[in-house]
Protein backbone atom coordinates (compact mmCIF):
# COMPACT_ATOMS: atom_id res chain seq x y z
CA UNK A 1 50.88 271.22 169.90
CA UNK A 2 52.28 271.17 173.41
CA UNK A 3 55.56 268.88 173.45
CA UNK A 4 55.26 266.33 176.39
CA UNK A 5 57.31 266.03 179.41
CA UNK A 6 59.12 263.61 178.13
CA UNK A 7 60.82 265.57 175.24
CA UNK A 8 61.81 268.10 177.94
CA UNK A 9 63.88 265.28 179.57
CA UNK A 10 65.53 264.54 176.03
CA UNK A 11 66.48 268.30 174.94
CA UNK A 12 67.47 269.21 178.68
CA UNK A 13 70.82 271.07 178.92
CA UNK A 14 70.17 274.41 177.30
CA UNK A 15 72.72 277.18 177.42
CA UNK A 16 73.44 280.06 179.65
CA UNK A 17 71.74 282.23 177.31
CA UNK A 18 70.86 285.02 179.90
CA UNK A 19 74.41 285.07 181.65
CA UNK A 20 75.78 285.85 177.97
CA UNK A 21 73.10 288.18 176.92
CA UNK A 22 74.09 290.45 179.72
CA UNK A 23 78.25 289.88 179.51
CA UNK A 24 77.20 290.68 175.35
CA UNK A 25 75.39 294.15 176.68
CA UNK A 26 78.45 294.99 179.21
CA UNK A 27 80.83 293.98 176.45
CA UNK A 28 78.63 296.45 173.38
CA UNK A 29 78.55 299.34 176.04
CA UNK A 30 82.24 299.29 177.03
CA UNK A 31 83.73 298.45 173.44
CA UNK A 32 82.63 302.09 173.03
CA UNK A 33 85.10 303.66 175.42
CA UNK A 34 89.10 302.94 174.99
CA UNK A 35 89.57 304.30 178.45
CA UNK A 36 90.03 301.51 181.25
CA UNK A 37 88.10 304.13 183.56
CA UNK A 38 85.63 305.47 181.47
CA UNK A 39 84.29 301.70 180.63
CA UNK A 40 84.42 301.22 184.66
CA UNK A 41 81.83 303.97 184.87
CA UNK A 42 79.69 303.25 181.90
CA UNK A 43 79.26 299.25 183.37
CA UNK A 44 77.94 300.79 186.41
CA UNK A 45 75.61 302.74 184.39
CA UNK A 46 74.27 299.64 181.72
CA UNK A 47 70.83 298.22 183.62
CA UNK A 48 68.18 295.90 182.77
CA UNK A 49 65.97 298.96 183.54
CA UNK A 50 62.85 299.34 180.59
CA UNK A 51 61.15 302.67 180.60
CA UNK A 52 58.05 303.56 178.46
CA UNK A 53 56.19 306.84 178.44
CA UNK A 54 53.31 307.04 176.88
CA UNK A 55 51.46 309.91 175.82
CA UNK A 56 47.86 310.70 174.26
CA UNK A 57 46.45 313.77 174.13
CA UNK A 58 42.85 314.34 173.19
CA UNK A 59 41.25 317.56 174.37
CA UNK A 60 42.82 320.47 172.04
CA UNK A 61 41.00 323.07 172.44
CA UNK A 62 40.72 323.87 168.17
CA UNK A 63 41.07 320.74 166.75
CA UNK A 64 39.96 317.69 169.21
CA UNK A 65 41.03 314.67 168.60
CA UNK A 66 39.36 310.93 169.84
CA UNK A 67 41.25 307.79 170.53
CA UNK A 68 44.34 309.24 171.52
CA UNK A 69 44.12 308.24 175.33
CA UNK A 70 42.73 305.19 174.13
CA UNK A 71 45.23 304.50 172.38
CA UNK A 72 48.39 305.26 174.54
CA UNK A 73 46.91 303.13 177.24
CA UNK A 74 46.13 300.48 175.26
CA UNK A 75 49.89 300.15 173.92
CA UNK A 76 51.14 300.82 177.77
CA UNK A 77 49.31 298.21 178.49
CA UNK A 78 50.91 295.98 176.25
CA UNK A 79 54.75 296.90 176.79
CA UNK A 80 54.05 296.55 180.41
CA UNK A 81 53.75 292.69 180.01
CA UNK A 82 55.65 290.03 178.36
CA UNK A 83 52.78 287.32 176.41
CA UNK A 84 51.50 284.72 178.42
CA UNK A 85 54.31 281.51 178.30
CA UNK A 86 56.69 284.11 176.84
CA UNK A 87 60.41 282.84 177.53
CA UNK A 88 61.02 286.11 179.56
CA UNK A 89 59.67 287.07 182.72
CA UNK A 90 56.24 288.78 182.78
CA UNK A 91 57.30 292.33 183.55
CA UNK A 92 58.39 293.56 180.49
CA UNK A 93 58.79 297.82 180.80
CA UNK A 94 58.36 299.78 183.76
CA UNK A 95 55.55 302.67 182.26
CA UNK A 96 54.10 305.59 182.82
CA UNK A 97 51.23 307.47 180.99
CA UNK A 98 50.51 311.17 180.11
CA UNK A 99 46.95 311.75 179.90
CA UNK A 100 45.00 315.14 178.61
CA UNK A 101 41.68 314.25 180.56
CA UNK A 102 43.19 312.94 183.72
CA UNK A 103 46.42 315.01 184.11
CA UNK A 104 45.01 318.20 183.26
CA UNK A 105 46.33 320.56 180.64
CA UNK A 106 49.69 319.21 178.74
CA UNK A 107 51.37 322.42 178.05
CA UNK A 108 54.80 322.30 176.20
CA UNK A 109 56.20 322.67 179.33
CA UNK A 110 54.99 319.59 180.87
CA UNK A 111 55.37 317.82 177.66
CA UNK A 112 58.88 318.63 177.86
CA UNK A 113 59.57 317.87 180.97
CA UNK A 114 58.14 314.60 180.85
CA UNK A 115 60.64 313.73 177.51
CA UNK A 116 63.71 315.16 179.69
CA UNK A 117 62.59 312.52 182.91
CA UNK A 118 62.37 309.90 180.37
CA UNK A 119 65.59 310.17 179.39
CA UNK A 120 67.07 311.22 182.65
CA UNK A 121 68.50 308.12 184.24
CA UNK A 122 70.63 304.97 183.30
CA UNK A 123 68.19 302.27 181.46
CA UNK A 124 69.05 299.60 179.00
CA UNK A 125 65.86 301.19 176.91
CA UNK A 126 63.96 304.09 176.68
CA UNK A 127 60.67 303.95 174.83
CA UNK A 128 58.76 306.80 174.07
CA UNK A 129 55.25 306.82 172.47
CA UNK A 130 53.06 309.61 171.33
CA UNK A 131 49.26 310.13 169.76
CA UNK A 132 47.50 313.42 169.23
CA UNK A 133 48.55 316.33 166.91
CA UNK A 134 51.67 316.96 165.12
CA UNK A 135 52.69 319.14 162.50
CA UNK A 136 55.41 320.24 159.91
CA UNK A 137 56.40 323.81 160.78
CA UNK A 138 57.58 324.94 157.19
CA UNK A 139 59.43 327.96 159.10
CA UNK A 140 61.65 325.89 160.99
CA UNK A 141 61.98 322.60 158.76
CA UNK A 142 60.63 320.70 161.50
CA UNK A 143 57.92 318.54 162.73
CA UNK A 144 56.34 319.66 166.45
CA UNK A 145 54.48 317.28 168.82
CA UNK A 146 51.34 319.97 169.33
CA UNK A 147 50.92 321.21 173.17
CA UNK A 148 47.11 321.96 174.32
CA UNK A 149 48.62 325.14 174.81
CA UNK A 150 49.49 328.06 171.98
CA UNK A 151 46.80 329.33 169.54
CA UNK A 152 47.93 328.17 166.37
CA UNK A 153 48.53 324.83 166.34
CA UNK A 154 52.78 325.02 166.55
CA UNK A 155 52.93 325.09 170.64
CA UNK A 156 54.80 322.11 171.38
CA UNK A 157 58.18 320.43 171.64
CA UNK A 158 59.69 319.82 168.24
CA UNK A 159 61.57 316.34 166.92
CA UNK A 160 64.62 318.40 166.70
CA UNK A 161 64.62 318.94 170.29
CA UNK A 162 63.74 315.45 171.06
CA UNK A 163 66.20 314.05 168.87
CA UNK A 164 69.05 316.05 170.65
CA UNK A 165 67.49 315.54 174.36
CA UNK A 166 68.06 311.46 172.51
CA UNK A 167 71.42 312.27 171.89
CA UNK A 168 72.49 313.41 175.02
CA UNK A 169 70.79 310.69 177.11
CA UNK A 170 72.76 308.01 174.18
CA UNK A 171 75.74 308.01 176.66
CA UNK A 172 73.79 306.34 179.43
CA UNK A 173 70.95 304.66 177.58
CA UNK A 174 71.68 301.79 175.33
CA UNK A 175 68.63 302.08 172.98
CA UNK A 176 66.23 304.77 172.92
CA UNK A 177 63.02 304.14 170.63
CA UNK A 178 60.18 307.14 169.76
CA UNK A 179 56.83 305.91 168.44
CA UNK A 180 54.78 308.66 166.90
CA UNK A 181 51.55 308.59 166.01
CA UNK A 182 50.73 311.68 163.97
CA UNK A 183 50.18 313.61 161.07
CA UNK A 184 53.94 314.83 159.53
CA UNK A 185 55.96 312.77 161.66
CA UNK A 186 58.33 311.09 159.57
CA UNK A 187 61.26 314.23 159.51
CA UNK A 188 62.21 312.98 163.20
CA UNK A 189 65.55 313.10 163.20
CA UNK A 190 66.39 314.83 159.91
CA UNK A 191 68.28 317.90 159.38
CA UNK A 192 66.50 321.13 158.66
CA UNK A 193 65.73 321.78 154.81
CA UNK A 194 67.85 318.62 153.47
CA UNK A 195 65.94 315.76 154.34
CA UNK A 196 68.67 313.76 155.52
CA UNK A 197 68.64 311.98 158.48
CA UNK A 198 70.68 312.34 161.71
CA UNK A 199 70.36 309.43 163.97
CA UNK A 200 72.60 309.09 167.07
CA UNK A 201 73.91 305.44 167.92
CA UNK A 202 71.04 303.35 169.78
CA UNK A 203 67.80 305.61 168.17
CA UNK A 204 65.52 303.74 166.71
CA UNK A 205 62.27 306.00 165.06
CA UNK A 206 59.09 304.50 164.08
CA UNK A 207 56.52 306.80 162.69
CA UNK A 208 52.75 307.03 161.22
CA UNK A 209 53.11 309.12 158.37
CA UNK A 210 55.87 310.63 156.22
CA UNK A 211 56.80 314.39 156.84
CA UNK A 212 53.80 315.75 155.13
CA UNK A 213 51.17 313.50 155.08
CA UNK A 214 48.36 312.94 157.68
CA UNK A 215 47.88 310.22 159.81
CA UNK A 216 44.27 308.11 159.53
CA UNK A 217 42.63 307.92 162.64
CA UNK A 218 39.03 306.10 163.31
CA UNK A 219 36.51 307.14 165.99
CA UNK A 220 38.55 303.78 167.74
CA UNK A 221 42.19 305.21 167.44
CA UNK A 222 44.53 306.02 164.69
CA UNK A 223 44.97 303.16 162.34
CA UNK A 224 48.90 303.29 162.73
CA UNK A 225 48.46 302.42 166.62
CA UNK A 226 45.69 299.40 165.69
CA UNK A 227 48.67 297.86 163.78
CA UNK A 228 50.51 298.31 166.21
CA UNK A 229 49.07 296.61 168.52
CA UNK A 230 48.33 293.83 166.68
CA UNK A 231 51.98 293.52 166.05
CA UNK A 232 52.79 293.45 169.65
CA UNK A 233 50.14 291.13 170.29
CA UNK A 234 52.26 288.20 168.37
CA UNK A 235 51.99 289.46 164.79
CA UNK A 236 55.35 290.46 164.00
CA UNK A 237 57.12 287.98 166.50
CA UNK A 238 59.64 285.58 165.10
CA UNK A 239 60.47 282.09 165.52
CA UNK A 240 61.82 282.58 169.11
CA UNK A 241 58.87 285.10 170.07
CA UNK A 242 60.37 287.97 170.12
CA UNK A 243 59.36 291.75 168.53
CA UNK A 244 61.50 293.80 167.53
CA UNK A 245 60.85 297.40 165.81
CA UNK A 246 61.84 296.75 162.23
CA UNK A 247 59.45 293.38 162.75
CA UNK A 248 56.80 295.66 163.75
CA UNK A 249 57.46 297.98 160.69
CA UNK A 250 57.14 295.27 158.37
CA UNK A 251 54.34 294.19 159.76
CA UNK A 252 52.28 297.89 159.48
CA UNK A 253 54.11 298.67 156.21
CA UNK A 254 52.76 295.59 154.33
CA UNK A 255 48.89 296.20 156.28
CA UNK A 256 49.10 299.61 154.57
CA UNK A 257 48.79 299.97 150.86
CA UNK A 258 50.14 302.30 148.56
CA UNK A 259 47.13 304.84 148.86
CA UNK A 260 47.38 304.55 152.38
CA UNK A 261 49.65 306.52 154.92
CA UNK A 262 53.03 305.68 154.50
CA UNK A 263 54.97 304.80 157.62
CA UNK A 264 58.99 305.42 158.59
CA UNK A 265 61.27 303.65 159.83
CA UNK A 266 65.13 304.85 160.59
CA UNK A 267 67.55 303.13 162.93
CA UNK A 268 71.00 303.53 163.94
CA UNK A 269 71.52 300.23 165.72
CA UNK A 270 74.61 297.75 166.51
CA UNK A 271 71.30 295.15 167.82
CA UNK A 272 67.78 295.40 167.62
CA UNK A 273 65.49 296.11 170.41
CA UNK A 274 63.51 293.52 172.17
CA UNK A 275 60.19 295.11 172.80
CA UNK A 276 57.70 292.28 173.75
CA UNK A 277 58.42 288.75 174.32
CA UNK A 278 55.26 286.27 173.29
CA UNK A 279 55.07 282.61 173.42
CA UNK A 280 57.84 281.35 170.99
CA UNK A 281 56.71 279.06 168.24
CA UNK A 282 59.62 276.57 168.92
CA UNK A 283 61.21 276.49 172.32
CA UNK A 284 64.91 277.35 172.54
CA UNK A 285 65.51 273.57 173.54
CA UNK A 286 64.19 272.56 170.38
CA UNK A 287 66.80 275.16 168.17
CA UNK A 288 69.74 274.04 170.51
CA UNK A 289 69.26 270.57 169.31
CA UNK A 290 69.25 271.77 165.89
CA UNK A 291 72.80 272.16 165.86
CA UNK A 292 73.14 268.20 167.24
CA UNK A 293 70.57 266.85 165.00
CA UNK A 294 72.42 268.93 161.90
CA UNK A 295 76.35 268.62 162.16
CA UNK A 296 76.24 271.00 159.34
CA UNK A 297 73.84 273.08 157.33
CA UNK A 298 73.66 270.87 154.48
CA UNK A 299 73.29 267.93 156.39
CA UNK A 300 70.07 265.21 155.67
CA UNK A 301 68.59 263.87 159.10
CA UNK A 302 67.98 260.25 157.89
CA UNK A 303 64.76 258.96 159.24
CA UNK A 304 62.88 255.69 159.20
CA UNK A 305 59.52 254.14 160.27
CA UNK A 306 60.96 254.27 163.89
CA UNK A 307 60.12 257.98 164.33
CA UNK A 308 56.43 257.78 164.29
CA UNK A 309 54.41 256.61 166.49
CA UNK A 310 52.14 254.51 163.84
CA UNK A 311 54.26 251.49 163.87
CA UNK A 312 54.32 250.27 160.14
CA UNK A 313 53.41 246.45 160.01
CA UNK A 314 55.94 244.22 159.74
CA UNK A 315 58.18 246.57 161.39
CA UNK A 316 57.52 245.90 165.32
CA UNK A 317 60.47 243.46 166.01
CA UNK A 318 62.98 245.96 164.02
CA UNK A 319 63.64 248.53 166.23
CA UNK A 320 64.18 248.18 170.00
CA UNK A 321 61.23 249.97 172.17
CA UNK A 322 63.98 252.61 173.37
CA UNK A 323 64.91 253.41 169.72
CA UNK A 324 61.10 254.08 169.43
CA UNK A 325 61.03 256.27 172.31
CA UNK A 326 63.56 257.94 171.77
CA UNK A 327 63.36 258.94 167.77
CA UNK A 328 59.34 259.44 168.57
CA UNK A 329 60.33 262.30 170.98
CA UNK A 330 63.04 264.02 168.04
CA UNK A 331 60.38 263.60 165.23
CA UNK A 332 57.93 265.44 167.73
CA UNK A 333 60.33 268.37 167.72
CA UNK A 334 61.43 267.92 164.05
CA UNK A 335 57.33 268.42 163.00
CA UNK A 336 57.47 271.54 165.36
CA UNK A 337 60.04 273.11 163.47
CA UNK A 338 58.52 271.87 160.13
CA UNK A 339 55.56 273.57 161.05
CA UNK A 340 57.55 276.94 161.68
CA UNK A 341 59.19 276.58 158.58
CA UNK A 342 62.71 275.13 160.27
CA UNK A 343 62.90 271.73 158.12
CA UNK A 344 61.08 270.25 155.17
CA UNK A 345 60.99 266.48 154.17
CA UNK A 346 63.29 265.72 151.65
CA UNK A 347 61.86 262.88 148.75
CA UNK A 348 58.30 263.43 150.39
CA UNK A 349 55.55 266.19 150.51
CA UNK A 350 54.86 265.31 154.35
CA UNK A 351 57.24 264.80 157.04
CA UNK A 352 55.01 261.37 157.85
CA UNK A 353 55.50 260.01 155.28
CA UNK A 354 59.20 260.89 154.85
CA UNK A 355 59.55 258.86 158.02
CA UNK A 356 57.53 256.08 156.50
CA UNK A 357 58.97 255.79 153.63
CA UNK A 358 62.87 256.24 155.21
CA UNK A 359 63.54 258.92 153.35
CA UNK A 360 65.45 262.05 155.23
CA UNK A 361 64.35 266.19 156.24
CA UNK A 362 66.93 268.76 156.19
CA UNK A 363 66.84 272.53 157.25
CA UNK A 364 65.36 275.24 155.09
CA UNK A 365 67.07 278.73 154.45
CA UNK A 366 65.27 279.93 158.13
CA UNK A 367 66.01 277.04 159.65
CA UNK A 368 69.88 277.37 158.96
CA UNK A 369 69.66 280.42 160.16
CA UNK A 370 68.01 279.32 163.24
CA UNK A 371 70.76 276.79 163.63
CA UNK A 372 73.61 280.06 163.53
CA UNK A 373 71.81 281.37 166.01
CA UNK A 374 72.00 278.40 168.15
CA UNK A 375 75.06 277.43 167.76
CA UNK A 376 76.75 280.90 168.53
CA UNK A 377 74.17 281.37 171.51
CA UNK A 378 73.12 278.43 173.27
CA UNK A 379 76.16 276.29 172.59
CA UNK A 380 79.47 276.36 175.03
């Protein structure tokens, strides 16, 4: 349901939500240093900057692989743009794609080099994403992103290395995210025969599989990645639109039963990653108002035949035209947010007839959330 013109003109006014998002980001990165200088240098550093490199590799020479190109460019593809009437801009990451067929052979060198320019410059995040082989190497208690290069399948750059190229990049990049899909990927970030995870501040690790299980591919891609992108798409967006990774886990995790692949998730985060923006299910207007609408969390919106637009009979001389109007264009927002799961009727089944029958609607456990978020975000 599109809300008319009309209610734009009524919730008008929203906050300077983008001018405190970035003081918030300044403030996160320089709470970290105590030094006066050192937080000089580090604001300089903090950008809006996005970078994404994706990488598929099909063509081994031992063991090919299908989808894996597919795949990568099909989830660049996606980062690269915000949804359609997202709240955000359209440009969403600045990517770049590493390609077996087109950019020749992907030796650990290159692969290597391509992790180490990721992470080279200042960026607010770096995402990188990877489909083709991996495997556990028992010797060295780690997993390896496989090469096309080497003859027995262990040529590659390891998640140890990555994870420490992560670390040292942590200083100038906010939030650094690796998705990998592939077999025995889920020791990323784990130290060497204990199984216990090492996570520097701002890594966030998604995986396909745990650290010694495969990951299930079809002749279309690997299963992990189809979930994926389904969960970029708009499946594991919020209220407001927005994906982050643990939405995007949750999302794969409960699509995958028990028999399945399991997938893993470790983050060591002060905020969660944005990483696609799709149309939001109730505009930020709308949740600003919340907080006007409900003084408190508890409180009952009374409401009365005036609010819809079915005028009950008998009723047409008892309130005033602009009273009509103007509770019309509130109840219109109200049955968004019912519809999102915001507010409930309260005496009724069905908003209408709460309205109908003068009875009240109040906010639900998501909606009071909703309302926190408003009020500490959108309100001065």
């Amino acid at each position: 349901m599109t809300i008319s013109a009309h209610l734009f003109v009524l919730l008008e006014g929203a906050g300077t939500a983008d001018k405190q998002a970035e003081s918030a980001t300044l403030s996160d990165a320089e709470s970290v240093f105590t030094h006066p200088t050192q937080a000089k240098k580090i604001r300089k550093k903090v950008t809006s900057v996005k970078r994404a490199l994706l990488i598929g590799i099909d063509h081994y020479l031992q063991v090919p692989l299908t989808g894996c190109e597919k795949d990568a460019q099909s989830v660049a593809a996606l980062l690269s743009r915000n949804g359609r009437d997202s709240r955000s801009r359209p440009k969403n990451f600045d990517v770049d794609t590493l390609l077996s067929e087109r950019d020749g052979v992907i030796t650990r060198r290159v692969l290597l080099d391509a992790v180490k320019s990721l992470f080279k410059d200042p960026a607010e995040v770096a995402l990188l994403y990877f489909a083709g082989h991996g495997v556990f190497d028992f010797a060295t208690e780690n997993a390896v992103l496989v090469a096309q290069d080497g003859e027995d399948m262990h040529s590659g750059i390891s998640l140890a290395e990555i994870s420490a190229l992560a670390s040292k990049a942590a200083r100038q990049i906010k939030s650094i995210v690796l998705i990998l899909d592939c077999c025995q990927s889920g020791s990323a970030a784990e130290l060497p025969a204990t199984g216990l995870s090492l996570l520097s501040t701002g890594l966030t690790i998604l995986t396909s599989a745990d650290r010694h299980q495969e990951a299930s591919a079809t002749k279309k891609g690997g299963v992990f990645t189809g979930l994926l992108m389904n969960a970029l798409e708009g499946a594991a967006a919020d209220v407001r639109g927005q994906i982050t990774p643990a939405a995007v886990y949750s999302h794969i995790d409960q699509s995958l039963g028990a028999w399945h692949q399991r997938p893993i998730y470790k983050a060591n985060v002060r905020e969660f990653v944005i990483l696609r923006e799709v149309k939001p299910r109730v505009d930020d207007e709308i949740l600003e108002k919340l907080v006007e609408w409900f003084p408190n969390e508890d409180h009952k919106l009374s409401l009365d035949p005036s609010f819809e637009p079915d005028v009950k009979p008998g009723t047409e001389d008892e309130y005033p035209p602009e009273v009509r109007s103007r509770n019309q264009m509130i109840f219109e927002a109200l049955q968004i947010c019912n519809r999102s799961g915001l507010v409930e009727p309260v005496g009724e089944k069905h908003m209408y007839y709460a309205a109908m029958n003068s009875q009240s609607c109040r906010l639900t456990f998501l909606g009071k959330h909703y309302r926190r978020v408003a009020a500490e975000r959108f309100s001065s």
